[in-house]
N, C-alpha and C. Protein backbone atom coordinates (compact mmCIF):
# COMPACT_ATOMS: atom_id res chain seq x y z
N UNK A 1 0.84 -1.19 0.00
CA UNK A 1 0.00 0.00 0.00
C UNK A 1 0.89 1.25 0.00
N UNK A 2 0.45 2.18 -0.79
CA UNK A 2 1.09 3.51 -1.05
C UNK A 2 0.58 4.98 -1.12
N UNK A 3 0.46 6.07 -0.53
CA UNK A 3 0.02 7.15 -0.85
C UNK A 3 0.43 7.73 -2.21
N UNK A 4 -0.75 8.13 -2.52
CA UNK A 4 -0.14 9.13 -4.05
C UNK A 4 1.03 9.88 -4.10
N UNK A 5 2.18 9.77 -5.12
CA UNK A 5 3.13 10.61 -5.29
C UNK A 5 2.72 11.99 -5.39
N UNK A 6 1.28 12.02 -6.15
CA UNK A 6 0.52 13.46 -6.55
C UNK A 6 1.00 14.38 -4.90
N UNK A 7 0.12 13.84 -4.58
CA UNK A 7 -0.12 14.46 -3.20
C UNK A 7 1.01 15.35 -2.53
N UNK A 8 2.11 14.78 -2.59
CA UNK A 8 3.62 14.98 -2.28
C UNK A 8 3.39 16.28 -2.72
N UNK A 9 4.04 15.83 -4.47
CA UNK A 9 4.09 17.26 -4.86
C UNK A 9 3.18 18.35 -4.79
N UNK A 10 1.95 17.83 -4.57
CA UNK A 10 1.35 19.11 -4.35
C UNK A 10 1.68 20.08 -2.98
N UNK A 11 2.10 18.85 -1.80
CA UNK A 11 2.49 19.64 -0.58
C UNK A 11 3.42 20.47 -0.81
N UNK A 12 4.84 20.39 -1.98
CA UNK A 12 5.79 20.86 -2.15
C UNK A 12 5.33 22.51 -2.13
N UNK A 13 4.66 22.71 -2.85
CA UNK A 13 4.26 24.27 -3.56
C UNK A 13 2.97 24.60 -2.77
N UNK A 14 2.05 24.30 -1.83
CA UNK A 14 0.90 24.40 -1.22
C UNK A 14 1.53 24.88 0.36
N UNK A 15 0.40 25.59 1.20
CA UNK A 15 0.23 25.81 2.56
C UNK A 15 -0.25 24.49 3.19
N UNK A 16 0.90 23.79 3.92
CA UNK A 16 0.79 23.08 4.59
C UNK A 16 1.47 23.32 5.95
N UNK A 17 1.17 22.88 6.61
CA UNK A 17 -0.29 21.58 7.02
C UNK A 17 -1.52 22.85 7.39
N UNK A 18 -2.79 22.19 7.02
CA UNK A 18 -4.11 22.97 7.01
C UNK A 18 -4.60 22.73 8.77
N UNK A 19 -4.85 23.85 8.76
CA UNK A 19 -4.79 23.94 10.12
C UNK A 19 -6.82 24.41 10.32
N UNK A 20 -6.66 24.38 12.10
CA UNK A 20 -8.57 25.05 12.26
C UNK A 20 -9.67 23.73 12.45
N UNK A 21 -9.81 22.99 11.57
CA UNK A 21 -10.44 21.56 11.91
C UNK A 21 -9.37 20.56 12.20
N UNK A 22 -10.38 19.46 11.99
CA UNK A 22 -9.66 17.96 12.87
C UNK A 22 -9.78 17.20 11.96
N UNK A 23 -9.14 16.46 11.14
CA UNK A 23 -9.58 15.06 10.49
C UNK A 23 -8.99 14.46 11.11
N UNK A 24 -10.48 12.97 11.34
CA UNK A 24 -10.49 11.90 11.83
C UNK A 24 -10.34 10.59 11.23
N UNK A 25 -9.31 10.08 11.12
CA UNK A 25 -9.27 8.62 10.41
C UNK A 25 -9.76 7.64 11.29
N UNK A 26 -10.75 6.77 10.54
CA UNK A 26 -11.08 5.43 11.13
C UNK A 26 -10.21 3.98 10.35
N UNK A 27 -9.41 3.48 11.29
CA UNK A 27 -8.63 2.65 10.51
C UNK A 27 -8.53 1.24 11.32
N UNK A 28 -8.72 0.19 10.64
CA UNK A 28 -8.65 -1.55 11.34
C UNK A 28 -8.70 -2.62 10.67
N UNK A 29 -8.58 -3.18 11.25
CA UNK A 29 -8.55 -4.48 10.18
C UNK A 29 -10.14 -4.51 9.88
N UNK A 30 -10.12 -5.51 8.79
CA UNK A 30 -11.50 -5.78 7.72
C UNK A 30 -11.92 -6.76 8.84
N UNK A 31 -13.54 -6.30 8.96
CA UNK A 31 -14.32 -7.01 9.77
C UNK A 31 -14.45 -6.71 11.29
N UNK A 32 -14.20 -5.69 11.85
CA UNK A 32 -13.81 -4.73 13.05
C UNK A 32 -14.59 -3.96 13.50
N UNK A 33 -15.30 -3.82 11.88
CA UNK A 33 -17.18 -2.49 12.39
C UNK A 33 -16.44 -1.38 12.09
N UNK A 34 -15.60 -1.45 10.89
CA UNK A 34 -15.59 0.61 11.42
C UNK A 34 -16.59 1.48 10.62
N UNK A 35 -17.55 0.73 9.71
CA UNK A 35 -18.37 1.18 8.80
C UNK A 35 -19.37 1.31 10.20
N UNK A 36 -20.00 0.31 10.44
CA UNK A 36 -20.76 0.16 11.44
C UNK A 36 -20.48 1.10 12.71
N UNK A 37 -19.38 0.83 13.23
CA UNK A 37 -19.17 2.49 14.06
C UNK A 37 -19.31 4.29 13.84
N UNK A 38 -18.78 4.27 12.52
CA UNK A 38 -18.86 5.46 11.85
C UNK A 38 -20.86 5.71 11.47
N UNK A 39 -21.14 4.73 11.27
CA UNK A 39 -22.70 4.89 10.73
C UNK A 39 -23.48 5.18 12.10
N UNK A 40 -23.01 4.79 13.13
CA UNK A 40 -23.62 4.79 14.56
C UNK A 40 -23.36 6.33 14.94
N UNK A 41 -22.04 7.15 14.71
CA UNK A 41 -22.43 8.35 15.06
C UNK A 41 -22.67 9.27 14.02
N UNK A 42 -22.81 8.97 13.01
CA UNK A 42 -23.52 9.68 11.94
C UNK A 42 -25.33 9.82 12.84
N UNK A 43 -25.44 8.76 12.92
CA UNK A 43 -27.05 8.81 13.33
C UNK A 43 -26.95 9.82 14.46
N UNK A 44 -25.73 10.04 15.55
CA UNK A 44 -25.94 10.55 16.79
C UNK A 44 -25.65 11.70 16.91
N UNK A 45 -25.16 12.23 15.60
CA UNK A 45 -24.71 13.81 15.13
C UNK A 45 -25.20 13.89 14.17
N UNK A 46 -26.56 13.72 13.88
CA UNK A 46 -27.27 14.00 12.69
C UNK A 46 -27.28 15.94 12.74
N UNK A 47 -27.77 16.04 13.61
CA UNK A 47 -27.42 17.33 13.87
C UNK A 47 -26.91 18.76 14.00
N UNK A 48 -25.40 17.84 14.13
CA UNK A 48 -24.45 18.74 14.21
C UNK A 48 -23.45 19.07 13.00
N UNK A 49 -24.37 20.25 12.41
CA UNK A 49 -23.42 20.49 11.42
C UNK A 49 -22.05 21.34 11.18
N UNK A 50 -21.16 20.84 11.77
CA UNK A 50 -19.73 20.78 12.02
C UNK A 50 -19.10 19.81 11.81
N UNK A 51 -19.67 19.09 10.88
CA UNK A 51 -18.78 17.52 11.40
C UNK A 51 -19.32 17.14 9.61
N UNK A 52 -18.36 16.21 8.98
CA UNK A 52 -18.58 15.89 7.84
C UNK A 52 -17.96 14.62 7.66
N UNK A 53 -19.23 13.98 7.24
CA UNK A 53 -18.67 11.95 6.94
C UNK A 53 -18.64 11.70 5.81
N UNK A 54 -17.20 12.02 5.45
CA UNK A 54 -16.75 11.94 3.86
C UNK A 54 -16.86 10.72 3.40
N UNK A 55 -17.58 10.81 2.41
CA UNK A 55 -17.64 9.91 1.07
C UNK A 55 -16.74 9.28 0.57
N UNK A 56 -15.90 8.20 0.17
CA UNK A 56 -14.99 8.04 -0.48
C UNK A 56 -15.29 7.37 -1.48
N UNK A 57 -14.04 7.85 -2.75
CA UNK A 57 -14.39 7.12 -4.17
C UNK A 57 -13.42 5.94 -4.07
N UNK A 58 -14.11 4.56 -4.63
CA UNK A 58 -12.85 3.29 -4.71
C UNK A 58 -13.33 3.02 -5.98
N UNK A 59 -12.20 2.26 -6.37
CA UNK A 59 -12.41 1.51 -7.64
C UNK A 59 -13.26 -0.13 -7.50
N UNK A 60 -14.21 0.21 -6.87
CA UNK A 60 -14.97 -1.13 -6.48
C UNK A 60 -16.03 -0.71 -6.51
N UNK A 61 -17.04 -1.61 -7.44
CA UNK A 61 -18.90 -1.04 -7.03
C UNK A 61 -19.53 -0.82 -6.05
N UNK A 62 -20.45 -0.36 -5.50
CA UNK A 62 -20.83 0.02 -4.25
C UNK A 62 -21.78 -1.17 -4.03
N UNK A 63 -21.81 -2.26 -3.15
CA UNK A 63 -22.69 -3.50 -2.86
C UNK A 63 -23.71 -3.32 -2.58
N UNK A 64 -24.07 -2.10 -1.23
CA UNK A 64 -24.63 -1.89 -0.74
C UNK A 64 -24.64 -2.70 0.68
N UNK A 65 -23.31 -3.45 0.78
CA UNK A 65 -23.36 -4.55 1.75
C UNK A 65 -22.54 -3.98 2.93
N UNK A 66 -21.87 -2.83 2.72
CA UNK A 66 -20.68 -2.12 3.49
C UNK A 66 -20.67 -0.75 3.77
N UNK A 67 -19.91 -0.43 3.22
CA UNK A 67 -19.65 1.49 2.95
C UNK A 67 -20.26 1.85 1.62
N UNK A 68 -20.53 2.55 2.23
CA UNK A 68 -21.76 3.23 0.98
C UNK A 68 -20.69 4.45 0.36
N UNK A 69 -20.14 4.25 -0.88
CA UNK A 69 -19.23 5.22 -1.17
C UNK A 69 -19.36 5.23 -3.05
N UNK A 70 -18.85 6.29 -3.73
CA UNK A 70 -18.80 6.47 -5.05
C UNK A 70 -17.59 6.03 -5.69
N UNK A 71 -18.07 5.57 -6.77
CA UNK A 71 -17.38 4.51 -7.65
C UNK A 71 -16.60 4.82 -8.88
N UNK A 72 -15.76 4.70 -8.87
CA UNK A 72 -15.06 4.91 -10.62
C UNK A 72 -14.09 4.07 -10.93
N UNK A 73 -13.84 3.86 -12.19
CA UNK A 73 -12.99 2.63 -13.14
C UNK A 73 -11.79 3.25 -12.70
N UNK A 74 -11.01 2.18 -13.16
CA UNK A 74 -9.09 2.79 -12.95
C UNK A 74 -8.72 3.91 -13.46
N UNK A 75 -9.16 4.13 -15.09
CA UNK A 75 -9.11 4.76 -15.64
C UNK A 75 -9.20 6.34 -15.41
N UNK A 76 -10.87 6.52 -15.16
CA UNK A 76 -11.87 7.09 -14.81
C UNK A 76 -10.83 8.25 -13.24
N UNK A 77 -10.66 7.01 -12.38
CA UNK A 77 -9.79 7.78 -11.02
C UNK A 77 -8.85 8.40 -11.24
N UNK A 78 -7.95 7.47 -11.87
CA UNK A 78 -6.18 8.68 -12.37
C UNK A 78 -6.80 9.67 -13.50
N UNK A 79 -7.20 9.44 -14.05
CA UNK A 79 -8.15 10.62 -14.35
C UNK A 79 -8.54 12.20 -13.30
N UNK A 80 -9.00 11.98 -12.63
CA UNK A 80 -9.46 12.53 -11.57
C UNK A 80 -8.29 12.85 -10.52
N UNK A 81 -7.78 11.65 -10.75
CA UNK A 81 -6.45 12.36 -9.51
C UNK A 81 -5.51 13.39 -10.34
N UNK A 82 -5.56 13.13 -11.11
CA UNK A 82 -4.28 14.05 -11.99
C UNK A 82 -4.67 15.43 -12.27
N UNK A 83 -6.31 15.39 -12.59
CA UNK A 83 -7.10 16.95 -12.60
C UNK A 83 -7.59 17.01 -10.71
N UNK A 84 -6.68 16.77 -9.52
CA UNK A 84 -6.30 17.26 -8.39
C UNK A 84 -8.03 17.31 -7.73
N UNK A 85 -9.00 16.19 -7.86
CA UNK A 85 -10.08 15.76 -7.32
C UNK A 85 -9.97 15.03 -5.83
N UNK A 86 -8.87 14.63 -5.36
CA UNK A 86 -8.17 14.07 -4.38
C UNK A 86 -7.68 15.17 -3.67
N UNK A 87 -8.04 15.16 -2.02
CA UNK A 87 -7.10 15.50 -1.16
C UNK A 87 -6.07 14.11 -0.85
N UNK A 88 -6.16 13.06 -0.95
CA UNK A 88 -5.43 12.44 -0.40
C UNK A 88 -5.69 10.88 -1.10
N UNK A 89 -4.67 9.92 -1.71
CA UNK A 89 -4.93 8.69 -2.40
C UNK A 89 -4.09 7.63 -1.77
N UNK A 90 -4.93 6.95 -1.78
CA UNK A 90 -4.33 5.09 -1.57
C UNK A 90 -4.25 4.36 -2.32
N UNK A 91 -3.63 2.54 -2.44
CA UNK A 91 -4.08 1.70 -2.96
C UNK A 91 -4.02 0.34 -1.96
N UNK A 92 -4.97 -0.57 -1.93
CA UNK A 92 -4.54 -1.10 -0.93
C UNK A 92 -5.90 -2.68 -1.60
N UNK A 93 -5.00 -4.15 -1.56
CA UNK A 93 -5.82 -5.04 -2.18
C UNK A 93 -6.54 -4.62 -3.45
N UNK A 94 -5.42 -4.02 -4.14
CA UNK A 94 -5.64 -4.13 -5.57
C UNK A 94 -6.69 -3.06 -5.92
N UNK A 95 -7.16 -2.12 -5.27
CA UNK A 95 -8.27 -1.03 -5.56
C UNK A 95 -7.28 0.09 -4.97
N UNK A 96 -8.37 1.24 -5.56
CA UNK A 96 -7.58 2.30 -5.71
C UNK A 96 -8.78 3.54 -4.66
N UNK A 97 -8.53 4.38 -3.73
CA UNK A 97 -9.36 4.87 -2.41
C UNK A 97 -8.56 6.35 -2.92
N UNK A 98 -9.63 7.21 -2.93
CA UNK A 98 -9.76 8.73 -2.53
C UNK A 98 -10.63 9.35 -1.75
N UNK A 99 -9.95 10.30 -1.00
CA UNK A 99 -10.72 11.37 -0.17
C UNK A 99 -10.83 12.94 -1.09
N UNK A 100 -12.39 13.39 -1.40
CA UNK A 100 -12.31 14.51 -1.96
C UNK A 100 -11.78 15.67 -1.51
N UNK A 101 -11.39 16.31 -2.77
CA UNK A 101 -10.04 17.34 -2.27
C UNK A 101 -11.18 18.53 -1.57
N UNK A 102 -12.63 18.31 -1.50
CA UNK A 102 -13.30 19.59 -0.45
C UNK A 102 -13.06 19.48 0.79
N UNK A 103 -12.49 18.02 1.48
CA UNK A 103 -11.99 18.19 2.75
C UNK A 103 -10.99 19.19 2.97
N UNK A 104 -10.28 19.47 2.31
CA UNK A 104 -9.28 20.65 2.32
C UNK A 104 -9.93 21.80 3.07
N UNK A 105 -11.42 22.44 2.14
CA UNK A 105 -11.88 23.64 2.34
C UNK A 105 -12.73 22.95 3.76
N UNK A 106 -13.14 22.39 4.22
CA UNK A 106 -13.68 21.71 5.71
C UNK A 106 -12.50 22.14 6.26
N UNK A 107 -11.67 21.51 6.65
CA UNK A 107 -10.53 21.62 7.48
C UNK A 107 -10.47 23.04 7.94
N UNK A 108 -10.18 23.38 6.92
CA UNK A 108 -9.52 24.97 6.80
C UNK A 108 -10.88 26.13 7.30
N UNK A 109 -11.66 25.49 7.20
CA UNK A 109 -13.10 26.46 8.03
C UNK A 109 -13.47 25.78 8.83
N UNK A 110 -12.89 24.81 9.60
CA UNK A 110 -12.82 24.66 11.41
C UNK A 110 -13.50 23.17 11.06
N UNK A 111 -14.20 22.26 10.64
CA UNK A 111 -14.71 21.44 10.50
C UNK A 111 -13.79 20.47 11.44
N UNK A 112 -14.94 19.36 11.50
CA UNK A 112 -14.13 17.99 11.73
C UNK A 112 -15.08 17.10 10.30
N UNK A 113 -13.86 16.86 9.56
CA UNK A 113 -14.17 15.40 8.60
C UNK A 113 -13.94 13.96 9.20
N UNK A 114 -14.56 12.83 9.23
CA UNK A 114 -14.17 11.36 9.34
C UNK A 114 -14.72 11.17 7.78
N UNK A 115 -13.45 9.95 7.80
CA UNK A 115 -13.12 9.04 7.07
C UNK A 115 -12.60 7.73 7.16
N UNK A 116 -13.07 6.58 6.77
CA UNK A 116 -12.73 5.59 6.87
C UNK A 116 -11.69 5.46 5.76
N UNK A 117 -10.35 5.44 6.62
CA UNK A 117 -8.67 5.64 6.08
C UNK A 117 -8.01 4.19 5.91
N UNK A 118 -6.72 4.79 5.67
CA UNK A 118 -5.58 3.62 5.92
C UNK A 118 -4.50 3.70 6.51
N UNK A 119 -3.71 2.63 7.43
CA UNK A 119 -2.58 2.79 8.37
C UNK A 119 -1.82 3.72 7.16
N UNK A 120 -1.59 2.74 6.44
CA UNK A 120 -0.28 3.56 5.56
C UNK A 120 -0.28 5.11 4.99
N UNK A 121 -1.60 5.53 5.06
CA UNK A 121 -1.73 6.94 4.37
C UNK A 121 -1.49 7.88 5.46
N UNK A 122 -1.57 7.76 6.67
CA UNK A 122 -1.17 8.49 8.18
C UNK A 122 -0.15 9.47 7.91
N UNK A 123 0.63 8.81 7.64
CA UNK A 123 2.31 9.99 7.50
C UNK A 123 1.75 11.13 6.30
N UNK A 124 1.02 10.75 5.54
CA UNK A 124 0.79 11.86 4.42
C UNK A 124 -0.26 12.97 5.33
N UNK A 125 -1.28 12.19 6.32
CA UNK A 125 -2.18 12.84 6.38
C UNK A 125 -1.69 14.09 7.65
N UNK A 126 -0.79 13.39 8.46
CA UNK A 126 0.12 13.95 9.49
C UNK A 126 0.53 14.89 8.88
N UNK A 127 1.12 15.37 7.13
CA UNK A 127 2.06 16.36 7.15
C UNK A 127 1.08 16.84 6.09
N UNK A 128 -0.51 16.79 6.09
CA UNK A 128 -1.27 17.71 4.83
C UNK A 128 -2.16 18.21 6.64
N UNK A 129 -2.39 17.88 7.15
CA UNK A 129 -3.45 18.19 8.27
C UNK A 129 -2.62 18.48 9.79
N UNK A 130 -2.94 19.93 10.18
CA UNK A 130 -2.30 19.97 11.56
C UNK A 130 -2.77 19.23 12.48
N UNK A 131 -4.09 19.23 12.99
CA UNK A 131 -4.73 18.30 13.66
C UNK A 131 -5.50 17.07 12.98
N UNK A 132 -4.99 15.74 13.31
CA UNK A 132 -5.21 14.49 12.86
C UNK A 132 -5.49 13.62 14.15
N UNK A 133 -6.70 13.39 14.05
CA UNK A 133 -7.00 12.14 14.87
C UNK A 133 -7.02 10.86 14.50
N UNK A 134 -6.09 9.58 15.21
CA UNK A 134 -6.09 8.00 14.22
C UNK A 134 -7.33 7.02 15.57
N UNK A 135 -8.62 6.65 14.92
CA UNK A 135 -8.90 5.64 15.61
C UNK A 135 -9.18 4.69 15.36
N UNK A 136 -8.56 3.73 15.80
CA UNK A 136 -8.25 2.41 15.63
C UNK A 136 -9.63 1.33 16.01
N UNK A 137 -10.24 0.84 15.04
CA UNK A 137 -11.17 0.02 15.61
C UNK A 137 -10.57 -1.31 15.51
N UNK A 138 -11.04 -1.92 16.36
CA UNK A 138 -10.23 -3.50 16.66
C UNK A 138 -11.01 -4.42 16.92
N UNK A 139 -11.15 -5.58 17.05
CA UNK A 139 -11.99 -6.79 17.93
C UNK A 139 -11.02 -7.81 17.89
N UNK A 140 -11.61 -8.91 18.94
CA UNK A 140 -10.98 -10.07 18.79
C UNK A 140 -10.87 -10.59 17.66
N UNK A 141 -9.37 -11.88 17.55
CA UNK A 141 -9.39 -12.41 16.25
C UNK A 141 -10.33 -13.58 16.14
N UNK A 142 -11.26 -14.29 16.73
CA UNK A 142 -12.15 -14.50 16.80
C UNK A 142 -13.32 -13.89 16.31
N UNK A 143 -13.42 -12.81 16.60
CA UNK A 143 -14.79 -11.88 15.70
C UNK A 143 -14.19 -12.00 14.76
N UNK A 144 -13.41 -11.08 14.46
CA UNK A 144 -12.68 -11.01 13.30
C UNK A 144 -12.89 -11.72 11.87
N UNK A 145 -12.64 -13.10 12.38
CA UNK A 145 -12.41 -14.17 11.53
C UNK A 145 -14.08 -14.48 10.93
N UNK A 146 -14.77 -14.60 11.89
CA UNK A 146 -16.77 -15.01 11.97
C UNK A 146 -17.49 -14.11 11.10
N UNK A 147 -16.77 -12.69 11.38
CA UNK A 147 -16.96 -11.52 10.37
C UNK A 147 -16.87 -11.41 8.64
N UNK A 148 -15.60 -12.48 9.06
CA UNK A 148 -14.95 -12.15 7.31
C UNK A 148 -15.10 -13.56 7.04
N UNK A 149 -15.18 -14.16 7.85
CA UNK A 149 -16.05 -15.84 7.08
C UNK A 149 -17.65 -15.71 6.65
N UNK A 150 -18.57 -14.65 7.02
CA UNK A 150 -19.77 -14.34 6.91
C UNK A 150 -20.29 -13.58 5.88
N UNK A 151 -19.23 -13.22 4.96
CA UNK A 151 -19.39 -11.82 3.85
C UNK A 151 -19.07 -13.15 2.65
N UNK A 152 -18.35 -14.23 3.15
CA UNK A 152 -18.22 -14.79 2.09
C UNK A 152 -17.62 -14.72 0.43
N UNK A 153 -16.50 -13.96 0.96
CA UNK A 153 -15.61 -12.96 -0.18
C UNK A 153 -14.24 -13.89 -0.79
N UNK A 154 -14.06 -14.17 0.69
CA UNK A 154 -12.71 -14.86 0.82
C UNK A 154 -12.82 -16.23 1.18
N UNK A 155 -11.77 -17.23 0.85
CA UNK A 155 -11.40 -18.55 1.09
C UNK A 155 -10.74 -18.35 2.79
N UNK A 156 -11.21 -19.34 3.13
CA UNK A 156 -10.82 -19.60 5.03
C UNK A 156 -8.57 -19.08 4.82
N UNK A 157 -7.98 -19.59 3.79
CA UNK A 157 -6.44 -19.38 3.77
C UNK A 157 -6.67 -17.85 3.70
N UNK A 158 -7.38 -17.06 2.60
CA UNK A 158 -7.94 -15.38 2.45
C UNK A 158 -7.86 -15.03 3.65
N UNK A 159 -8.87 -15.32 4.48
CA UNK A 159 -9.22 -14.61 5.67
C UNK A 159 -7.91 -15.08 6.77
N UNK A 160 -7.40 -15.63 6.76
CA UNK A 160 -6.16 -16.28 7.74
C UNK A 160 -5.35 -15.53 7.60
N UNK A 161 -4.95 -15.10 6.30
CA UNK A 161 -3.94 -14.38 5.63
C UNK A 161 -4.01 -12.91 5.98
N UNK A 162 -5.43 -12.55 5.54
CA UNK A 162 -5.67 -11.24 6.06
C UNK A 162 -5.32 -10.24 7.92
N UNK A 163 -5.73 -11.85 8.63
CA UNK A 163 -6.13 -11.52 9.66
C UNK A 163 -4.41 -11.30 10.11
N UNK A 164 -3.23 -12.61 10.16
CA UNK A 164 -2.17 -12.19 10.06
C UNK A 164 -1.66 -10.50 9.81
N UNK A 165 -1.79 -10.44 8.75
CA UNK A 165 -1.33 -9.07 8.01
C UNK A 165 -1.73 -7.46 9.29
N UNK A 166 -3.07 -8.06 9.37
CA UNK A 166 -3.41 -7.13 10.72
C UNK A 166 -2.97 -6.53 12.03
N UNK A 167 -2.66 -8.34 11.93
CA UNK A 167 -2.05 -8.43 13.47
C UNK A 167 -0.43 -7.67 13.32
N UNK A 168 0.00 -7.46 12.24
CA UNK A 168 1.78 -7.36 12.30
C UNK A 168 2.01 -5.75 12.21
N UNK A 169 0.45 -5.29 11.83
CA UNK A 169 0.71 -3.52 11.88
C UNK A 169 -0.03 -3.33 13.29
N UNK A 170 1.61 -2.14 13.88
CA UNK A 170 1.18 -1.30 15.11
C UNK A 170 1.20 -0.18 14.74
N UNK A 171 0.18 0.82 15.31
CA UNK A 171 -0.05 2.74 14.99
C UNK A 171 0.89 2.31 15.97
N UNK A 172 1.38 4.14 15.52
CA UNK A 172 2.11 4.59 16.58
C UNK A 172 2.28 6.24 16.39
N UNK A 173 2.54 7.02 17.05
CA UNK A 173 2.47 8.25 17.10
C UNK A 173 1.59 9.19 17.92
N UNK A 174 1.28 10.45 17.53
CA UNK A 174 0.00 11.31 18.73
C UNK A 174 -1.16 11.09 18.02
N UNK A 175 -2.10 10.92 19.09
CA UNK A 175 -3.17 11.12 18.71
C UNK A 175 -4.04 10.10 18.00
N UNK A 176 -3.36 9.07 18.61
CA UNK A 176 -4.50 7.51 18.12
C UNK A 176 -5.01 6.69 19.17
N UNK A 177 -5.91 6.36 18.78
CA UNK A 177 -6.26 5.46 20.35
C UNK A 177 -7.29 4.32 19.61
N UNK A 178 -7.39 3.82 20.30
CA UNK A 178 -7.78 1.94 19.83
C UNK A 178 -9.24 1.78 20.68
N UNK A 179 -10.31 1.29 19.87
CA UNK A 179 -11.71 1.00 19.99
C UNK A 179 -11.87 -0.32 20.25
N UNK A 180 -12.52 -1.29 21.13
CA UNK A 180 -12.68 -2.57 20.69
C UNK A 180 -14.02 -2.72 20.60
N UNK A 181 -14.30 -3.63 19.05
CA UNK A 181 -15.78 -3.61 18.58
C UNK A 181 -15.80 -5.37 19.05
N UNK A 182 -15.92 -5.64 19.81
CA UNK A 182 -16.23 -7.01 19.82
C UNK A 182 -17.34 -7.34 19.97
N UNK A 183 -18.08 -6.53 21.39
CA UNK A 183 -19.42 -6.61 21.81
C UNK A 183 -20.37 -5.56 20.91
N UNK A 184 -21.48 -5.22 21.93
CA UNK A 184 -22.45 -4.71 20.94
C UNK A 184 -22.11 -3.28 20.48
N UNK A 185 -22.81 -2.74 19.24
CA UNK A 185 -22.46 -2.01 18.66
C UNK A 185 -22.37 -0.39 19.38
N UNK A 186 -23.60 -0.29 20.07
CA UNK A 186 -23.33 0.70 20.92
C UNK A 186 -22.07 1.24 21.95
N UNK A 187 -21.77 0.37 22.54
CA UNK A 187 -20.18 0.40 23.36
C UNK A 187 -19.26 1.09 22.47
N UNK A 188 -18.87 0.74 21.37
CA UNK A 188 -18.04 1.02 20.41
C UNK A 188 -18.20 2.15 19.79
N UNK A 189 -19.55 2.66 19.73
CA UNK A 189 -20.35 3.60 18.88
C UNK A 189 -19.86 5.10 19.89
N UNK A 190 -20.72 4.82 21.47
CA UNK A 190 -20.42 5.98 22.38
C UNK A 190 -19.20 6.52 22.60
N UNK A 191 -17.99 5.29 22.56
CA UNK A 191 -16.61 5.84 22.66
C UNK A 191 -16.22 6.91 21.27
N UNK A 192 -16.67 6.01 20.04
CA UNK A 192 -15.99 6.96 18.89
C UNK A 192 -16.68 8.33 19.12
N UNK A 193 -18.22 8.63 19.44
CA UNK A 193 -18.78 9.85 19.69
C UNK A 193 -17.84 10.71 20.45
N UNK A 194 -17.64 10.37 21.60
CA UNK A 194 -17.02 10.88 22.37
C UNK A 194 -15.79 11.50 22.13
N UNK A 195 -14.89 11.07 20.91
CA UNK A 195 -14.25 11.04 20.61
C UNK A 195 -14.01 12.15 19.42
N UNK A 196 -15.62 11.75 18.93
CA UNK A 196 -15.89 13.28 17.87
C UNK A 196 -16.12 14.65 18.66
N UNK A 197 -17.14 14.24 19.54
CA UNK A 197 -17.16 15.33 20.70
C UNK A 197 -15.96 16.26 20.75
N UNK A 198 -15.04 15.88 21.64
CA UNK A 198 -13.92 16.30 21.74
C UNK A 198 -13.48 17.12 20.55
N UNK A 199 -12.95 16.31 19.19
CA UNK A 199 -12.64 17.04 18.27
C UNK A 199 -13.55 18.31 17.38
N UNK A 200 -15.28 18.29 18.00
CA UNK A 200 -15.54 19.38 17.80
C UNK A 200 -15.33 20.70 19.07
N UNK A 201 -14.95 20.10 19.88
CA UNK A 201 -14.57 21.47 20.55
C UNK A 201 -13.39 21.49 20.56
N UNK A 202 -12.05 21.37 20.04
CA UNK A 202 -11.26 21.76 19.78
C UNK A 202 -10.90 22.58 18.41
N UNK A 203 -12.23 22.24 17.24
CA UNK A 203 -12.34 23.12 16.56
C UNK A 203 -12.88 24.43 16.66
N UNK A 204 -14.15 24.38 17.56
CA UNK A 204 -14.46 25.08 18.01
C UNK A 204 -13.61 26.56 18.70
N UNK A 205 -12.28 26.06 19.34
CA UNK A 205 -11.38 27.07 19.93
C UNK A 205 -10.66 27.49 18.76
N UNK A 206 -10.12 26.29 17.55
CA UNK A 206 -9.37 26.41 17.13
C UNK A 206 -9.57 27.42 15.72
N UNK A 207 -10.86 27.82 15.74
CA UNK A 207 -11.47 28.54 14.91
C UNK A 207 -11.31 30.05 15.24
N UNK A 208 -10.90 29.89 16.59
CA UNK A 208 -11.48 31.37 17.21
C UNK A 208 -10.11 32.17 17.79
N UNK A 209 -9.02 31.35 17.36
CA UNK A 209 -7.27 31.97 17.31
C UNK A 209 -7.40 32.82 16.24
């Protein structure tokens, strides 16, 4: 997995890091709930409009079984990334993940954005965003496994493989902290709130420097 080279250069010649809001990455292994967490405080900040639950474009159809996000061909994306539609690009299991470049203008007018991210894109997002929050959703490898044996995507070696790969990445740095979705969805749900909470009142001040 790799962040866009684009991106780089654009930091080269751009005002960085964007300062005033918070972006929030939601990042874990597959089968962890972070769709399911993120959708839980969407419902609980319907409200509060300060807060924005970015959309992301992949190069995968939308199932309707997961993340509800917008779709484009290979083609179609580097396309789009190259005419600078991306704040920020991945690739990761063979698909290709963007965050729209209007998070920029959020940020920069005090917002908090979430997004369901990636470990590896962190260091980019660390040096495009002053304030970055990483939260880590997790469960047992037991859920884990029941999870991604239940979607029926992958072969039992798939999901073994996957779950490995998980286990061998540690965050590390400010400003991440680790969720466990094992039990019911609510537990998991109130912490990430709480969590948004926070980052809207720090925009809140951080608006008003």
């Amino acid at each position: 997995m790799m962040a866009s080279a684009l991106i780089e250069r654009e930091q080269a010649r751009a005002e960085f890091p964007i300062r005033n809001g918070v972006f929030i990455a939601v990042v874990g292994p597959s089968g962890a709930g972070k769709d399911t967490v993120i959708g839980y405080a969407a419902d609980r900040l319907s409200a509060d409009e300060g807060v924005d639950f970015v959309r992301r474009v992949i190069t995968r159809p939308c199932d309707g079984s997961s993340e509800i996000h917008d779709t484009l061909a290979d083609a179609a994306f580097d396309e789009a990334e190259a005419s600078g539609a991306f704040a920020l690009t991945w690739e990761a299991h063979g698909l290709k993940y963007g965050i729209p470049a209007s998070v920029d203008d959020a940020i920069a007018n005090g917002r908090v954005a979430i997004a369901n991210g990636s470990r590896s894109a962190i260091p980019v997002l660390r040096e495009r965003y002053a304030n970055v929050a990483v939260v880590e959703i997790t469960a047992r490898p037991e859920i884990l496994a029941e999870r991604l044996a239940s979607r029926g995507r992958e072969s039992r070696g798939e999901v073994l493989a996957r779950l490995a790969r998980a286990a061998a990445v540690e965050l590390s740095g400010p400003g991440v902290v680790s969720i466990d979705n094992s039990g019911p969805r609510e537990i998991a749900g109130e912490r990430f709130v709480a969590i948004v909470r926070k980052a809207i009142a720090h925009s809140d001040v951080s608006g008003t420097v």
